[in-house]
C-alpha atoms as a PDB file:
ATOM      1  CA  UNK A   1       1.964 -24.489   9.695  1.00  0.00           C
ATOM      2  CA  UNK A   2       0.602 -22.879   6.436  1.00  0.00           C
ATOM      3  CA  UNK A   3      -2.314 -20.455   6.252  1.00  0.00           C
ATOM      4  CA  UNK A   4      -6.092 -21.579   7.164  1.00  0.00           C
ATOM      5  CA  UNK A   5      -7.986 -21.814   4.364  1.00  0.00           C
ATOM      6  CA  UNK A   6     -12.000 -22.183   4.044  1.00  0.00           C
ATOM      7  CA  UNK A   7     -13.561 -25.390   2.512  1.00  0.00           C
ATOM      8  CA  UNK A   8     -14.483 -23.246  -0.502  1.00  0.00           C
ATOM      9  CA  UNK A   9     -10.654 -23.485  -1.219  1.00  0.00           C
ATOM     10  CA  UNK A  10     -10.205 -26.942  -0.444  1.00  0.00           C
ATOM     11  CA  UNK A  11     -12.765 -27.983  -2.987  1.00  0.00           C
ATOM     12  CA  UNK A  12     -11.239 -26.304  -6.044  1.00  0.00           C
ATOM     13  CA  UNK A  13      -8.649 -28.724  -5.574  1.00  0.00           C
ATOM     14  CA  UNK A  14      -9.153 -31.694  -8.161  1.00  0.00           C
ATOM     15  CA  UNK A  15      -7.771 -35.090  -6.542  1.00  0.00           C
ATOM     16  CA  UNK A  16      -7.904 -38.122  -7.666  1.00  0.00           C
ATOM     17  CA  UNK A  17      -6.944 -41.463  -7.719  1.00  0.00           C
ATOM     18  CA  UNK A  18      -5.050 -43.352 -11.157  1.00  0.00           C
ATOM     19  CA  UNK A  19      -3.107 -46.282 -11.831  1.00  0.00           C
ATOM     20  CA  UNK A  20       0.703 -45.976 -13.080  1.00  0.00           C
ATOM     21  CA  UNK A  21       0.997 -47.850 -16.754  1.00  0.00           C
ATOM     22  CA  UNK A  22       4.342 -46.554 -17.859  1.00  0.00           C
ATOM     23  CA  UNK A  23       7.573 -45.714 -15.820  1.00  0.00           C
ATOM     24  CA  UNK A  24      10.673 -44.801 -17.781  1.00  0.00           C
ATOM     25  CA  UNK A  25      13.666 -42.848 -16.638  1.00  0.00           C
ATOM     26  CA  UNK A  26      14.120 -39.052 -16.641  1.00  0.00           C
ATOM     27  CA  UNK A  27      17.957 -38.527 -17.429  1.00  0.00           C
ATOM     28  CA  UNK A  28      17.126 -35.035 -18.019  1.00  0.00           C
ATOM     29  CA  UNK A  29      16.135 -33.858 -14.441  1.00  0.00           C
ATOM     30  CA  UNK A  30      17.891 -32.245 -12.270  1.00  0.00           C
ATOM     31  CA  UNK A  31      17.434 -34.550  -9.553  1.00  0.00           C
ATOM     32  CA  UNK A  32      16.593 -38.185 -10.288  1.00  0.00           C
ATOM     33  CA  UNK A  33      12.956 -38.619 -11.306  1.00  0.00           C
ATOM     34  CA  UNK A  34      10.893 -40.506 -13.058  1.00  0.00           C
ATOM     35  CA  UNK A  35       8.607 -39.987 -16.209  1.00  0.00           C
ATOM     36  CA  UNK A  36       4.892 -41.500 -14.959  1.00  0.00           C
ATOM     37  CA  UNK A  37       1.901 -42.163 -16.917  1.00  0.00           C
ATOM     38  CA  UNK A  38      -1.353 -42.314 -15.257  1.00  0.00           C
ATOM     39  CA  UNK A  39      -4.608 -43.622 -15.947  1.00  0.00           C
ATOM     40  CA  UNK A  40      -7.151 -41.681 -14.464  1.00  0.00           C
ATOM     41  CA  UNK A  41     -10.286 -43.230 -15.808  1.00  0.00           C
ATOM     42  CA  UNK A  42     -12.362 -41.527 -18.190  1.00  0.00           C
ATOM     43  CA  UNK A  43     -10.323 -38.207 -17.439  1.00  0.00           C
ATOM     44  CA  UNK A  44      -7.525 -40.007 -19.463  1.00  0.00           C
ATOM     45  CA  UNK A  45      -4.082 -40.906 -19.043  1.00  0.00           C
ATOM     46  CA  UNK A  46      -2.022 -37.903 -17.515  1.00  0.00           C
ATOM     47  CA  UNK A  47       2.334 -37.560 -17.130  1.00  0.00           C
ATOM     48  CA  UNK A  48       3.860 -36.585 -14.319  1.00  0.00           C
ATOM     49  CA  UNK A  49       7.622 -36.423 -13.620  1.00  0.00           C
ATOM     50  CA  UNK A  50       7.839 -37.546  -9.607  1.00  0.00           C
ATOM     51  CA  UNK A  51      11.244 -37.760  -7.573  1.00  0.00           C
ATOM     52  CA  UNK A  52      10.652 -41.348  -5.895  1.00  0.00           C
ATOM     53  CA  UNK A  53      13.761 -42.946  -6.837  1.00  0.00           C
ATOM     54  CA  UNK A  54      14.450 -43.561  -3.619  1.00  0.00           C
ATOM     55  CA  UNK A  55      12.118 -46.107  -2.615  1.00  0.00           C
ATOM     56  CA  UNK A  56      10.151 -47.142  -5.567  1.00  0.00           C
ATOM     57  CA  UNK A  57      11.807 -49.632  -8.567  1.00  0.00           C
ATOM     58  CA  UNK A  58      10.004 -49.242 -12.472  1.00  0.00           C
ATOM     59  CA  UNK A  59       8.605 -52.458 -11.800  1.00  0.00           C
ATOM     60  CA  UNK A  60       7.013 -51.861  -8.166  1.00  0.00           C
ATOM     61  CA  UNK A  61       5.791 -48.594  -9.430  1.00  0.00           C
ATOM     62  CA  UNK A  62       3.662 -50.538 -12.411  1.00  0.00           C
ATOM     63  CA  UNK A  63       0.487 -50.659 -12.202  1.00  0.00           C
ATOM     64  CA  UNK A  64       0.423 -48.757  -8.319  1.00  0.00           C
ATOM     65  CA  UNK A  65      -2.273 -46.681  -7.808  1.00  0.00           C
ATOM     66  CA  UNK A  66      -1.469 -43.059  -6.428  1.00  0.00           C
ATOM     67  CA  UNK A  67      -2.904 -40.181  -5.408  1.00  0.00           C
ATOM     68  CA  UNK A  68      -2.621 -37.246  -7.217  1.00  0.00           C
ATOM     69  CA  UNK A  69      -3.558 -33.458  -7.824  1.00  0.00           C
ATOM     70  CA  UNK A  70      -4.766 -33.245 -11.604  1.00  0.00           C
ATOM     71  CA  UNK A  71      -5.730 -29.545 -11.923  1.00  0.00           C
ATOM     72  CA  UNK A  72      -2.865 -27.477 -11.712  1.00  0.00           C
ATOM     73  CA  UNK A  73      -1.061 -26.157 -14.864  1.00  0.00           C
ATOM     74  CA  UNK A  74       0.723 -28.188 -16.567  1.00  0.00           C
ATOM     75  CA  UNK A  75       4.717 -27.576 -15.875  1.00  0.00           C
ATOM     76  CA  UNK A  76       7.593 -28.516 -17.724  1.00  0.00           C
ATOM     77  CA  UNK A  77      10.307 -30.166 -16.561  1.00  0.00           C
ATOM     78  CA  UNK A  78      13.443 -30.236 -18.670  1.00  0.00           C
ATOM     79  CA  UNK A  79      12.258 -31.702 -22.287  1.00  0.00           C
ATOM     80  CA  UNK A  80       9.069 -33.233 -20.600  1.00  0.00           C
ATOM     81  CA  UNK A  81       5.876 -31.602 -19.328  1.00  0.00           C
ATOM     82  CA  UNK A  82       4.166 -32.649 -16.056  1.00  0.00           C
ATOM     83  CA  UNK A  83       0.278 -32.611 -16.321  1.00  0.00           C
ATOM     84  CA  UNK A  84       0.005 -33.756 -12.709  1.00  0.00           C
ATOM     85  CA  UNK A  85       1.140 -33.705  -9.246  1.00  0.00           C
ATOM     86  CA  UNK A  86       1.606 -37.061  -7.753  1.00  0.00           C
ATOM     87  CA  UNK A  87       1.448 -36.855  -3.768  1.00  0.00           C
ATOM     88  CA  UNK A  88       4.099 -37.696  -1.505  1.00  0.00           C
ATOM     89  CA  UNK A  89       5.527 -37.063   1.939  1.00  0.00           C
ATOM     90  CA  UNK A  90       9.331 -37.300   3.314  1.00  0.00           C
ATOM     91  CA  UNK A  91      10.088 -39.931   5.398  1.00  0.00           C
ATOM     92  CA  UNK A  92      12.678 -38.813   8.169  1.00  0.00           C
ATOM     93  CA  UNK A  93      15.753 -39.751   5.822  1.00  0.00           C
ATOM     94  CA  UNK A  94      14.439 -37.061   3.398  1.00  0.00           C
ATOM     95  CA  UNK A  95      12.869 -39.906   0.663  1.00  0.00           C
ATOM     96  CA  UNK A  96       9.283 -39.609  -0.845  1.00  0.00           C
ATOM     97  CA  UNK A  97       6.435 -42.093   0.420  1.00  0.00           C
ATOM     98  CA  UNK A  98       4.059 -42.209  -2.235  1.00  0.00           C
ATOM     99  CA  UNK A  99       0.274 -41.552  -0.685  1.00  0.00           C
ATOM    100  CA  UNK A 100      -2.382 -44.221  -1.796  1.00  0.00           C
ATOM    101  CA  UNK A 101      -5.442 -45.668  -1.276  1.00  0.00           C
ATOM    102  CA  UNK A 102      -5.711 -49.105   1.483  1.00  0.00           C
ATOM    103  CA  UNK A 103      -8.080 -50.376  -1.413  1.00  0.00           C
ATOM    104  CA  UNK A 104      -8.069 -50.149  -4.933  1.00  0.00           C
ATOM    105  CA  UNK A 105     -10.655 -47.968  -6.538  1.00  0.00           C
ATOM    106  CA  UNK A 106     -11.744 -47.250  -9.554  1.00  0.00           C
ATOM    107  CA  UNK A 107      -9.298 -44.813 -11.839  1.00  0.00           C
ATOM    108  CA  UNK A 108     -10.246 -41.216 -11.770  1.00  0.00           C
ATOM    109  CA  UNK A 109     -12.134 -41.683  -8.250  1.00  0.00           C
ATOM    110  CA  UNK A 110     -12.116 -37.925  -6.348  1.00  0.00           C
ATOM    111  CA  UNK A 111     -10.343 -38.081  -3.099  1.00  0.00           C
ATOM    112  CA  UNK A 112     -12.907 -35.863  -0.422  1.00  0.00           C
END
């Protein structure tokens, strides 16, 4: 288990909910990724680089929505820089689950 942290902490992370609208492949990672562009609303559209290979096609991966963590510095990854962190969890064969929403909601919406 990590450290407790207070709610103060909890809050100055910025989550939110986009839609993917661009999936292309990363042949440049390390480990096979794709290249993600999300719409997040009237906060824009954001890239992320996300290791879900595994489970998720380009095509079921269009138009998805996802949750995400868009205030952390941007990183790059090989040629291409991430400006978000989509959110995931391993399933118990060591493959990322994407975490979403039950319903849609509008792009950009803060996850409490």
């Amino acid at each position: 288990m990590k450290p407790e942290i207070n709610f103060e902490d909890f809050l100055k992370v910025d989550l939110r909910v986009g839609t993917i609208v661009e999936v292309t492949d990363f042949p440049k990672a390390r480990k096979p990724a794709y290249q993600l562009r999300i719409d997040f609303g009237e906060l824009g559209i954001k890239k992320s680089s996300a290791q879900i290979t595994d489970l998720y096609t380009k095509e079921t991966l269009l138009n998805k929505q996802v949750s995400a963590i868009l205030n952390f510095k941007p990183r790059q990854i090989a040629n291409f820089m991430s400006e978000c962190l989509v959110l995931g969890i391993y399933n118990t064969d060591g493959e990322v689950v994407l975490l979403q929403a039950s319903k849609v909601v509008k792009n950009g919406e803060q996850i409490n």
